[in-house]
Protein backbone atom coordinates (compact mmCIF):
# COMPACT_ATOMS: atom_id res chain seq x y z
CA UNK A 1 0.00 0.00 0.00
CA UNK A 2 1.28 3.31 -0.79
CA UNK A 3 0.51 6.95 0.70
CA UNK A 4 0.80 8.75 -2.87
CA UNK A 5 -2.77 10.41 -2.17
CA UNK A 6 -1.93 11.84 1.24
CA UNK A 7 2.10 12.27 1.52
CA UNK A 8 5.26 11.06 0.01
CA UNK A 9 6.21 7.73 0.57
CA UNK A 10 9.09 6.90 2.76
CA UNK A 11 11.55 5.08 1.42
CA UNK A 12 11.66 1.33 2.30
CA UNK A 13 14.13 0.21 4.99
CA UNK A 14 17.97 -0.09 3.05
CA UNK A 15 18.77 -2.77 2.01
CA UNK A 16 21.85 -2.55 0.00
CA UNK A 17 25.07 -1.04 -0.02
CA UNK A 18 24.93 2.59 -1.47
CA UNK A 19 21.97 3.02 0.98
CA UNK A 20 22.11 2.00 4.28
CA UNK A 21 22.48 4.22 7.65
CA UNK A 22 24.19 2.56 11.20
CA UNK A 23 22.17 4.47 12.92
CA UNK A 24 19.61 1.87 12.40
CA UNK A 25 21.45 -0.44 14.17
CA UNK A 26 22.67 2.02 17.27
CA UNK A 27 20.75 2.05 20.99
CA UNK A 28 17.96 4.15 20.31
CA UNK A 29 17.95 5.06 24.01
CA UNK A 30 21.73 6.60 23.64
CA UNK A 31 20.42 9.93 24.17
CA UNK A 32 23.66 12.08 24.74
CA UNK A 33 26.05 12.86 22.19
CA UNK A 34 29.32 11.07 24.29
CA UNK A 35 26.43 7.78 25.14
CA UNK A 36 26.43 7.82 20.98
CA UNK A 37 29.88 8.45 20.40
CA UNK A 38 30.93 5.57 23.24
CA UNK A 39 29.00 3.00 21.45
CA UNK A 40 29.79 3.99 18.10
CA UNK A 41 33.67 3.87 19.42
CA UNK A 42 34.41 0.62 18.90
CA UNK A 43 32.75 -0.25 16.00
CA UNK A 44 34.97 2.44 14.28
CA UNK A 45 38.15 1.50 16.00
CA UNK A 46 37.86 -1.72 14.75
CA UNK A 47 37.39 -0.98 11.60
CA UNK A 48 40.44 1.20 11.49
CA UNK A 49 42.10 -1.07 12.82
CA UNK A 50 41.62 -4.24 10.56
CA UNK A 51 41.74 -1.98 7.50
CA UNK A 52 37.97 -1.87 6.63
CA UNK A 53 38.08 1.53 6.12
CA UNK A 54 39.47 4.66 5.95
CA UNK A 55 43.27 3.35 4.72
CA UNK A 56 45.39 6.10 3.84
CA UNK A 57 46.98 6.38 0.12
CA UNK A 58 50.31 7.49 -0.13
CA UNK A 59 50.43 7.65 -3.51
CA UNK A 60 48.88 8.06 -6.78
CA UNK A 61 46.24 6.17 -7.30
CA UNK A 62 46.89 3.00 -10.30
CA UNK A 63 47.25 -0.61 -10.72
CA UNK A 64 49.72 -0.87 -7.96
CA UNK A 65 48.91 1.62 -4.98
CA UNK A 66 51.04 2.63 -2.16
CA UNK A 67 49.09 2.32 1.23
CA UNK A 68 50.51 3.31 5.21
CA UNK A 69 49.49 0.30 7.25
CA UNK A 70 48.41 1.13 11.19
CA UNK A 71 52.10 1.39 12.30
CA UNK A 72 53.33 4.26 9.34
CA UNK A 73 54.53 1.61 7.27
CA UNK A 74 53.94 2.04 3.73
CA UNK A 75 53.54 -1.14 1.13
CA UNK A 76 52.38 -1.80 -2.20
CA UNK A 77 49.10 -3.56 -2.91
CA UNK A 78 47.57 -4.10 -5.82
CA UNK A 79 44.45 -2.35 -6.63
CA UNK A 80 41.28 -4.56 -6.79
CA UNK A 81 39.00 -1.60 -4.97
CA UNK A 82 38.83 1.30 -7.26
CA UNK A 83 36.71 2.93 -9.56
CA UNK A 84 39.11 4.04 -11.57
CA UNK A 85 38.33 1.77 -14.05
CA UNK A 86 40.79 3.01 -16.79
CA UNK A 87 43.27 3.74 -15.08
CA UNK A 88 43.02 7.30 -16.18
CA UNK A 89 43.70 8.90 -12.90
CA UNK A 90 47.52 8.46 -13.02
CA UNK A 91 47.83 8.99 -16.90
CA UNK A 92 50.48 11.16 -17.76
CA UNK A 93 48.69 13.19 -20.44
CA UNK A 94 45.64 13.98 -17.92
CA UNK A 95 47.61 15.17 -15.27
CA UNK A 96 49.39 17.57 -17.21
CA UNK A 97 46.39 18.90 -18.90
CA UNK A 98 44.72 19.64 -15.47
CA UNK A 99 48.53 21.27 -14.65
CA UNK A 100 48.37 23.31 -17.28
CA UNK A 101 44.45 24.63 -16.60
CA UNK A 102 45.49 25.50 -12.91
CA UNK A 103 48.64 27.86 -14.67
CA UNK A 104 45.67 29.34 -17.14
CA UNK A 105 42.84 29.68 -14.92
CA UNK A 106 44.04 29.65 -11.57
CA UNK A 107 42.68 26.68 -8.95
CA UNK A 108 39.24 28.17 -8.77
CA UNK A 109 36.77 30.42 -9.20
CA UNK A 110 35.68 31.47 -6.13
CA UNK A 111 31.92 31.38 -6.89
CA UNK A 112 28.77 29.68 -8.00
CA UNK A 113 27.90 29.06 -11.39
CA UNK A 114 25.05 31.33 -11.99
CA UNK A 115 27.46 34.33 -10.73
CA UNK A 116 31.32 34.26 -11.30
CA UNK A 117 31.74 30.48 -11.67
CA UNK A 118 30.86 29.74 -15.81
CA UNK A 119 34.64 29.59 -17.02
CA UNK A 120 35.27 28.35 -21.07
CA UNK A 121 36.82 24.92 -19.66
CA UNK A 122 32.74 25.14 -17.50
CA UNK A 123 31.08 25.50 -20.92
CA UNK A 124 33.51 23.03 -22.86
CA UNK A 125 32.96 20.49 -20.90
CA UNK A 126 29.04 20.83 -20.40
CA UNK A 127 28.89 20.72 -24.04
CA UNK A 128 31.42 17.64 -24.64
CA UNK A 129 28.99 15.86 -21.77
CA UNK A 130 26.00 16.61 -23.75
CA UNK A 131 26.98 14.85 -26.89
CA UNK A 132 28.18 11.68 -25.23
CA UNK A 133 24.71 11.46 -23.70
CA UNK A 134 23.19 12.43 -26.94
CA UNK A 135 21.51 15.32 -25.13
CA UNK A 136 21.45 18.37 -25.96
CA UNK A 137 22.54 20.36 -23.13
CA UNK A 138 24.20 19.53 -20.03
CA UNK A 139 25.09 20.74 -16.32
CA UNK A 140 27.91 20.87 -13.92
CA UNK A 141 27.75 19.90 -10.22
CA UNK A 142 30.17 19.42 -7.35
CA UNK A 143 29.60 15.85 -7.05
CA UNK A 144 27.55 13.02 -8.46
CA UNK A 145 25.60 12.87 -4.84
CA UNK A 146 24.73 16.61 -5.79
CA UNK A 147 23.52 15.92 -9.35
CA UNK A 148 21.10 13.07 -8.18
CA UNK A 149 19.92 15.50 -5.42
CA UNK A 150 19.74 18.25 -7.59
CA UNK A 151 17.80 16.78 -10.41
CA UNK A 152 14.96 14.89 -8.18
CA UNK A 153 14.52 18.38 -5.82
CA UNK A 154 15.27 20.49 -9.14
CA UNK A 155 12.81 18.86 -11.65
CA UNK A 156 9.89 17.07 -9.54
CA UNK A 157 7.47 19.54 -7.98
CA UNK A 158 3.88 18.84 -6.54
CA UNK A 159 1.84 16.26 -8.28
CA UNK A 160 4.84 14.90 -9.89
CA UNK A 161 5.66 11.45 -9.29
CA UNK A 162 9.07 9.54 -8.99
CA UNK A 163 8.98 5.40 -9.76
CA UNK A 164 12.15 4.14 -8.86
CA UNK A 165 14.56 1.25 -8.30
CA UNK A 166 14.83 0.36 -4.70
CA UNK A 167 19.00 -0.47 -5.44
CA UNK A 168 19.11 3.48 -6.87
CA UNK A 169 21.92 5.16 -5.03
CA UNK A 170 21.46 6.74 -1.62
CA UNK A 171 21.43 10.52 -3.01
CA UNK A 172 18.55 9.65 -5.25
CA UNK A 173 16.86 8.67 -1.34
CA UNK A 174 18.20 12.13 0.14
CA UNK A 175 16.76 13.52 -2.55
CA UNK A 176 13.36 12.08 -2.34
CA UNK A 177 13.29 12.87 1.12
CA UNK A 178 14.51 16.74 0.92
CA UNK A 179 12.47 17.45 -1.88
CA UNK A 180 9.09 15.73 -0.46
CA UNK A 181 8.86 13.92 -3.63
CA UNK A 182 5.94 11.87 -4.29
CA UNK A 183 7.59 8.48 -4.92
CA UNK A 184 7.51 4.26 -4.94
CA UNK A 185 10.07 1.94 -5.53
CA UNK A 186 9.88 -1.16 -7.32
CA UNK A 187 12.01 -4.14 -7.24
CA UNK A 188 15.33 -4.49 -8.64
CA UNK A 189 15.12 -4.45 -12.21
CA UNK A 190 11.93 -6.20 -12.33
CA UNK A 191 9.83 -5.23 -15.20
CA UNK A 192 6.58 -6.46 -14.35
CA UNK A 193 6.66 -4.85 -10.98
CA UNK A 194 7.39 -1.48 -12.67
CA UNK A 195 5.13 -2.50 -15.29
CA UNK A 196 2.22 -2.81 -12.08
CA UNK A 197 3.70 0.26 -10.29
CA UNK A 198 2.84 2.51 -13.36
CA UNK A 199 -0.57 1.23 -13.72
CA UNK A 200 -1.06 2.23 -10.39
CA UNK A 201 0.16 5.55 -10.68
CA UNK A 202 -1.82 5.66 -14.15
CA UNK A 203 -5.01 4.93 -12.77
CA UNK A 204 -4.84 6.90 -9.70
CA UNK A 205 -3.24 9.99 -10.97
CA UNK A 206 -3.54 10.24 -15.07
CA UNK A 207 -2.63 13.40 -15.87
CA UNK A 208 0.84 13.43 -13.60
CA UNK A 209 4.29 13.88 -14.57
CA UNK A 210 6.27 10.52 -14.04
CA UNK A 211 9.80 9.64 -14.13
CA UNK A 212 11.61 6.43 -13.86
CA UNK A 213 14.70 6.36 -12.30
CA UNK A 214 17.08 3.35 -12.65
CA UNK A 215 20.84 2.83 -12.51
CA UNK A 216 22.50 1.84 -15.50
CA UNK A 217 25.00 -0.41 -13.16
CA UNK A 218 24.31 -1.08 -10.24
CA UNK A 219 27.40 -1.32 -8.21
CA UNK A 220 27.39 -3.86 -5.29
CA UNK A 221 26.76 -6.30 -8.16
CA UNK A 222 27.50 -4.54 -11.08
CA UNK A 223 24.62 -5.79 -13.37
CA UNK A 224 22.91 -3.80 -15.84
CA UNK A 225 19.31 -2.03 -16.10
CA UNK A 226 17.21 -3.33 -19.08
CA UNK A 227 17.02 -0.09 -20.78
CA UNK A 228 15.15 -0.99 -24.24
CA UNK A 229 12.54 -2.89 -21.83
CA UNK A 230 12.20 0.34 -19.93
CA UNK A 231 11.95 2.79 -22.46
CA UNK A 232 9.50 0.53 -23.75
CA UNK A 233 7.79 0.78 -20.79
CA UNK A 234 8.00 4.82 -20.02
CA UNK A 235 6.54 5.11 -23.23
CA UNK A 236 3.72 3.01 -23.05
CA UNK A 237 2.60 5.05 -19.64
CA UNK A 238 3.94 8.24 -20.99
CA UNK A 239 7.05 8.57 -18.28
CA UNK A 240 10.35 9.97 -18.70
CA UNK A 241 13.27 7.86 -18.03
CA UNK A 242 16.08 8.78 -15.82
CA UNK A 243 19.49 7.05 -15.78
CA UNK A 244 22.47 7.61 -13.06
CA UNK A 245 25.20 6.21 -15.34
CA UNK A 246 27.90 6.58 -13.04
CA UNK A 247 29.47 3.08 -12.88
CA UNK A 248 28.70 2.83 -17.17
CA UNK A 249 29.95 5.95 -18.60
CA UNK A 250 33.57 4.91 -19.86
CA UNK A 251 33.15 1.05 -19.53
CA UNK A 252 30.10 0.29 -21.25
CA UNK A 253 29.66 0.97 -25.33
CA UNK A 254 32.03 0.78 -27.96
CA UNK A 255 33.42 4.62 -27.55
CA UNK A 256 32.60 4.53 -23.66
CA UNK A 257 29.34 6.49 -23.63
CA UNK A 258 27.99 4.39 -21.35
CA UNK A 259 24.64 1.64 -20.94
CA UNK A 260 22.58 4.06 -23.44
CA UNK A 261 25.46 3.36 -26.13
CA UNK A 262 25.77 -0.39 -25.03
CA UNK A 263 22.48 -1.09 -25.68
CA UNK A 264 22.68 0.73 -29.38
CA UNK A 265 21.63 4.22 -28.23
CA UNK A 266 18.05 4.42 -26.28
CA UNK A 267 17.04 7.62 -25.75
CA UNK A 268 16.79 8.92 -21.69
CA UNK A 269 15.27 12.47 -20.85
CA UNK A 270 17.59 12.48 -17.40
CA UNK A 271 21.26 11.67 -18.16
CA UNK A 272 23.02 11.49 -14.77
CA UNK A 273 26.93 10.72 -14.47
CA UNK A 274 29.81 11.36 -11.99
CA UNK A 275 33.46 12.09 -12.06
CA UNK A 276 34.64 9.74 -9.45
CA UNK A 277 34.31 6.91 -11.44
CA UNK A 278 36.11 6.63 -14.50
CA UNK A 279 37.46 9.85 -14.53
CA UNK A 280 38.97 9.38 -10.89
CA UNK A 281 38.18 12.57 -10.03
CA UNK A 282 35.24 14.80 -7.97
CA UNK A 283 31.79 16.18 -9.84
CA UNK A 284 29.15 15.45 -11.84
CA UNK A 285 26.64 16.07 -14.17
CA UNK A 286 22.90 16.36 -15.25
CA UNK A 287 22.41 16.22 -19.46
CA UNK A 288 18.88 16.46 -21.18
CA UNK A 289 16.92 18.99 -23.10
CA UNK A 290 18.41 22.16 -23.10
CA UNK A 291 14.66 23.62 -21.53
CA UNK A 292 15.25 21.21 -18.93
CA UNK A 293 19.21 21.95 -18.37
CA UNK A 294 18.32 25.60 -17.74
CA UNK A 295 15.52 24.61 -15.31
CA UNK A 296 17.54 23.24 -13.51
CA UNK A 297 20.07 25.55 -13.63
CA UNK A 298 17.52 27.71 -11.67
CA UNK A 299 15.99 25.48 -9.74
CA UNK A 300 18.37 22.85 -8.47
CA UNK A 301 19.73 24.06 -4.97
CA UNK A 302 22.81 21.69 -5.24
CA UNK A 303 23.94 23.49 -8.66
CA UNK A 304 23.25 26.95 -7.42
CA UNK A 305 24.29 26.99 -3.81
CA UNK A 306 27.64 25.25 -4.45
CA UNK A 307 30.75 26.23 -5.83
CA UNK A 308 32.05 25.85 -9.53
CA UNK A 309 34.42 23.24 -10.15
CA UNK A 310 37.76 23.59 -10.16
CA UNK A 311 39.60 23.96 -13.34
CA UNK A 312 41.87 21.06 -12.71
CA UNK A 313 39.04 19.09 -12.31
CA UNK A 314 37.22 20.40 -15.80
CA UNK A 315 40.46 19.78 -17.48
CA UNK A 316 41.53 16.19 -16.10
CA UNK A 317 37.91 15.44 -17.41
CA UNK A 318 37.74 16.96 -20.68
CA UNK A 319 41.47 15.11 -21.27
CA UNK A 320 39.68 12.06 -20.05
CA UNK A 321 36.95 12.28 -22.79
CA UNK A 322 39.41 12.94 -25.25
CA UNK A 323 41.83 10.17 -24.30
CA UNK A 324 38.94 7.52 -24.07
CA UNK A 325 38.36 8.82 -27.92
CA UNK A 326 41.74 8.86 -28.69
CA UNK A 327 42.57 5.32 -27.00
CA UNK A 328 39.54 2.89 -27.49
CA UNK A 329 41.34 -0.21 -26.93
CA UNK A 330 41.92 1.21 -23.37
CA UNK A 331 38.04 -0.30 -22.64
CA UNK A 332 38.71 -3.31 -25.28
CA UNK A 333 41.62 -3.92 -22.17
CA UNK A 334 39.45 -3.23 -19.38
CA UNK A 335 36.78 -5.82 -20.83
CA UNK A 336 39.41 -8.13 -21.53
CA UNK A 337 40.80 -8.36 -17.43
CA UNK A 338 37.49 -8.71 -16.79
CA UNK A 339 36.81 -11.86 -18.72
CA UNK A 340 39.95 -13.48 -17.73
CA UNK A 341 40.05 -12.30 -14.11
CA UNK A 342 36.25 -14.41 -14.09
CA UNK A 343 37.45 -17.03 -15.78
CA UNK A 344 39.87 -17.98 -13.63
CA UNK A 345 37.92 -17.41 -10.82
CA UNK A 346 35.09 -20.27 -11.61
CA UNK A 347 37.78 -22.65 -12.36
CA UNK A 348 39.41 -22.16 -9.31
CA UNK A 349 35.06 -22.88 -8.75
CA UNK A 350 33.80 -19.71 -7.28
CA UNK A 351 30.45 -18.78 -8.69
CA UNK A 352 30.91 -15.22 -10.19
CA UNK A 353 28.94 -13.81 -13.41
CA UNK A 354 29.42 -10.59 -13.44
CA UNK A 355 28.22 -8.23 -16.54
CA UNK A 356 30.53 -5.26 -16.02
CA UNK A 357 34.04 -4.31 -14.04
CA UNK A 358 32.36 -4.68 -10.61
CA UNK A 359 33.12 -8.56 -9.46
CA UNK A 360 31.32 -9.64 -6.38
CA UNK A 361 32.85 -12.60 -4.49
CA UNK A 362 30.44 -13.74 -1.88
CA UNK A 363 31.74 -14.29 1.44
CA UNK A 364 29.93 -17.00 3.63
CA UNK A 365 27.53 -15.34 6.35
CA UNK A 366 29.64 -17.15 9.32
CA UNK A 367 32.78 -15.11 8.38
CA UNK A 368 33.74 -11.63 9.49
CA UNK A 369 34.24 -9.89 6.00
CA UNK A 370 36.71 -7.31 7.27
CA UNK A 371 39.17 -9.86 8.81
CA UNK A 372 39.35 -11.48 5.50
CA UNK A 373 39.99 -7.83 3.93
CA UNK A 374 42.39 -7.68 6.43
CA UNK A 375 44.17 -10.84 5.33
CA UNK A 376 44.38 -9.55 1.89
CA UNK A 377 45.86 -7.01 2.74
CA UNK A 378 48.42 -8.53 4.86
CA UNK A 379 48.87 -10.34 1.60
CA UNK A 380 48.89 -7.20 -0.44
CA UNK A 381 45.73 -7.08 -2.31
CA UNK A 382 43.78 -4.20 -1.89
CA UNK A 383 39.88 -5.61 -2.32
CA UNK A 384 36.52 -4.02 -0.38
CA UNK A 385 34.72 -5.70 1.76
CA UNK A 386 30.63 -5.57 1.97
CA UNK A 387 29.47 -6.44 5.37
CA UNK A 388 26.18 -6.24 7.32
CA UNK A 389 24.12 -3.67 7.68
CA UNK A 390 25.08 -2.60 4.07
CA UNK A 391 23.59 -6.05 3.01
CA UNK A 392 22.07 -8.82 4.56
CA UNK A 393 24.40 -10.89 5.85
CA UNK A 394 24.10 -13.36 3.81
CA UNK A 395 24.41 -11.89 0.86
CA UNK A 396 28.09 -10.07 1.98
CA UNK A 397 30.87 -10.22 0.14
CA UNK A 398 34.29 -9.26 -1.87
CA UNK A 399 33.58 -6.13 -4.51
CA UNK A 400 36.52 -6.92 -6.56
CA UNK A 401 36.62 -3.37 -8.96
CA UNK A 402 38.39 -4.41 -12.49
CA UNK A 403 41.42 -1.78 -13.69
CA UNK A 404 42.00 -1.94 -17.72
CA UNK A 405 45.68 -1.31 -16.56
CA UNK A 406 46.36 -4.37 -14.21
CA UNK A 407 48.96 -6.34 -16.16
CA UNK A 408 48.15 -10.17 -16.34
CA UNK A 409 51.08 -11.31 -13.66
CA UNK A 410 49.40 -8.60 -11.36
CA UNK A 411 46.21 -10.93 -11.83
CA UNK A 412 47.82 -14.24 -11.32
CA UNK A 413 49.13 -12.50 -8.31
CA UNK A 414 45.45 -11.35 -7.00
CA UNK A 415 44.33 -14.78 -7.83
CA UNK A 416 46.26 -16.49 -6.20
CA UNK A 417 46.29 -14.44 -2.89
CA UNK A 418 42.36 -14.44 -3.01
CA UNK A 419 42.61 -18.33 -3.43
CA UNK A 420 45.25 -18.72 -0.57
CA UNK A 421 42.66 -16.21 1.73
CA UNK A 422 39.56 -17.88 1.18
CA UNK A 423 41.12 -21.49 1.79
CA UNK A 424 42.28 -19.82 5.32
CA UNK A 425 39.12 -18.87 6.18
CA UNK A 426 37.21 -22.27 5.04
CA UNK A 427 35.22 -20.81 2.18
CA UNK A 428 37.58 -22.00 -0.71
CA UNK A 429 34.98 -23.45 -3.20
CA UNK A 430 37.78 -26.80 -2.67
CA UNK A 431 36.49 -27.21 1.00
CA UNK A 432 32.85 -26.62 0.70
CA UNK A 433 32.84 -29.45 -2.72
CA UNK A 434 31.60 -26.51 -5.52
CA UNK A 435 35.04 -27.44 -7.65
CA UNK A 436 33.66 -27.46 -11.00
C-alpha cells in the first residue's frame, strides 16, 4: 500500500550497499552525544584497525597503490578496490592537462555558477557531456551525490511522481526525502513490478508527470538495467526515463558512452553521471533537453548553492573524454581483465557472473568480511569488503573493482592471494565441494 494520495512515501528500509544508515542499528535510548559516540567507538576503531576503512593512500592512485598500514609503514598492494576503471587517474597526459588549466585559470573560481563560476573549460565540458549522452545540453555539479539531489529536488514539484529502483543510489533517497517527492520503488530491475507500479500511478493519478529512475550499473553487483525494456515501458505510460550512469559511462559501449550506447543508443530524458568513477576525479553532471538543463540551472539548490568546479578538475575530465576517444582499446583492455580475471575465478570454482568491471565474491555469512579484507591485505591485495548492515548478511561479500591497466602477472598474483585467503578462512569453493 502506498501513501501517494496523502504524503510522500518513505523510502523502504535499506537494504543494499549505497543506501544504508548505522544508525539503524545504534541504541535508540543513547540519548547524549558522548552515550552515541561511546557505542559507536568501537565499532569504528575496529574498523580502522583491521583496515575496513578509511586506509590512507600514499600515492597516486593506479594498478599498484602505495598504502601506510596502522604502524606508518607504507607497502604496495595491488588495486582490486577502485573505480578508476581506466586507469586514467595516473595517466600522464591527464595530469598535465589539469597542470596546465590550474597555470591558465588559476585553482578556482571562487563562486557559483550562476554568478562568477561559468569559465570556457565550465562551458567546454558541459557541451562535450552533452553529446556523449546524446543530449542536448548539459550541467555541472560538485559531485555526483549533488547531481542526483539536484535533479529529483530540481525537476519534480507537486503532483509529480518519482517510480524508482529500490538499489538506486542513496542521493537519489536524500533527494526524495529533501524534496518531499511523491515516490515508490519497485524491485530491482523487475519489469513487471514497474510494469504494475505505473498502472497504479496511471489509474490513480492520469494526468501526472512521471519519471523512472534506474541505474545503468548497479554497483554492489554490477549488473545492468534493461534499458530498451524500460523505455519501452515509459513510453507506453507516458514517463520519462532517468538514468544515473555513473558506474557505465567509460566502460560500457564501444566509444565509452555508457549503458545508453551499449544497448545501441536508447534515448533517456535524465542523463546522470559522476566524475569519481572513471574519470577518478570529484563532480558530476545532469544532461537532457536544453529547456530542462536551464531549469535546472535555476531550480536545483545543489547546482546553485555550491561552488564551480575547479579547473583542474574540468580539465583532467575533458582530457579524459578525449583520451577515451583517442585510446579505445583502453576499454577493449578493461573488458578483456574482466573476462579473464572471471574465468579464472570459476575454475578455481567460485560462482561469479558478473556483466561489467564490478566482481562480487560472496563471502559465507559465518565469516567476518573485514578480517578477511584484512588478510588480503596482509597479503597485499587491496579488495573491499561488503558487510552487514550494508547487506544482509548473507548476501556479503568481496567487490573486486576491475582496472583496464592491471597487467596479467598482477592478476595471477590477485588470484592467487584471493585463493590462498579464502582457503584460510574455510570458504575456498575446494572445501565446501563446488570445484567445478
Amino acid at each position: 500500500m502506498t501513501s501517494m494520495d496523502t504524503a510522500p512515501e518513505a523510502p523502504p528500509e535499506p537494504v543494499h550497499g549505497e543506501n544504508f544508515s548505522l544508525e539503524h542499528y545504534l541504541d535508540p535510548t543513547a540519548g547524549t552525544f558522548d552515550q552515541r559516540f561511546a557505542e559507536f567507538r568501537p565499532w569504528v576503531t575496529h574498523s580502522r584497525e583491521t583496515g575496513f576503512v578509511l586506509r590512507e593512500i600514499a600515492g597516486p592512485a593506479g594498478p599498484v597503490v602505495q598504502v601506510r598500514d596502522p604502524g606508518g609503514e607504507v607497502r604496495d598492494l595491488i588495486m582490486l578496490g577502485s573505480n578508476n576503471y581506466l586507469g586514467l587517474g595516473s595517466e600522464p597526459e591527464i595530469m598535465e592537462a589539469a597542470v596546465a588549466a590550474v597555470r591558465e585559470y588559476g585553482i578556482g573560481c571562487g563562486g557559483p555558477p550562476l554568478l562568477n563560476g561559468t569559465t570556457t573549460l565550465h562551458t567546454r565540458l558541459e557541451e562535450r557531456l552533452a553529446a556523449s549522452k546524446g543530449c542536448e545540453s548539459a550541467l555541472l555539479f560538485s559531485s555526483g551525490y549533488a547531481a542526483n539531489v539536484g535533479w529529483v529536488t530540481g525537476l519534480m514539484r507537486k503532483g509529480d511522481i518519482l517510480v524508482y529502483d529500490e538499489q538506486n543510489h542513496a542521493s537519489l533517497y536524500d533527494g526524495i526525502q529533501l524534496g518531499r517527492v511523491r515516490s515508490m520503488a519497485f524491485r530491482h530491475n523487475d519489469l513487471d513490478h514497474l510494469r504494475h507500479r505505473l498502472m497504479q500511478v496511471r489509474w490513480r493519478s492520469p494526468g501526472a508527470n512521471i519519471v523512472v529512475a534506474v541505474e545503468g550499473v548497479y554497483s554492489m553487483d554490477g549488473d545492468i538495467a534493461p534499458l530498451p525494456q524500460l523505455r519501452a515501458l515509459c513510453d507506453s505510460f507516458g514517463a520519462w526515463l532517468a538514468v544515473d550512469d555513473a558506474h557505465g559511462t567509460g566502460v560500457l559501449g564501444a566509444k565509452g558512452h555508457g549503458t545508453a550506447e551499449h544497448f545501441g543508443g536508447v534515448p533517456v530524458e535524465v542523463s546522470m553521471g559522476t566524475f569519481s568513477k572513471v574519470f577518478a576525479t570529484t563532480g558530476g553532471f545532469v544532461a537532457g533537453s536544453r529547456d530542462m538543463v536551464d531549469t535546472l540551472r535555476f531550480f536545483a539548490r545543489s547546482y546553485m548553492f555550491s561552488a564551480s568546479l575547479s579547473p583542474a578538475v574540468l580539465a583532467s575530465v575533458l582530457a579524459g573524454i578525449e583520451f577515451i576517444e583517442a585510446n579505445p582499446q583502453r576499454i577493449t583492455q578493461l573488458h578483456e581483465n574482466v573476462r579473464y580475471f572471471v574465468s579464472e575465478l570459476r575454475r578455481i570454482g567460485f560462482d561469479v557472473n558478473p556483466e561489467t568491471a564490478i566482481l562480487p565474491i560472496p563471502v559465507p555469512a559465518r565469516l567476518a568480511v573485514r578480517e578477511v579484507v584484512s588478510a588480503l591485505h596482509a597479503e597485499g591485495v587491496f579488495v573491499n569488503g561488503v558487510e552487514f548492515p550494508a547487506v544482509p548478511r548473507e548476501l556479503q561479500r568481496l567487490r573486486v573493482s576491475m582496472m583496464a591497466t592491471l597487467t596479467r602477472a598482477q592478476l595471477d598474483f590477485a588470484l592467487d592471494k584471493i585463493s590462498t585467503v579464502a582457503r584460510r578462512f574455510g570458504f575456498h569453493p575446494e572445501q565446501e565441494g563446488r570445484v567445478r
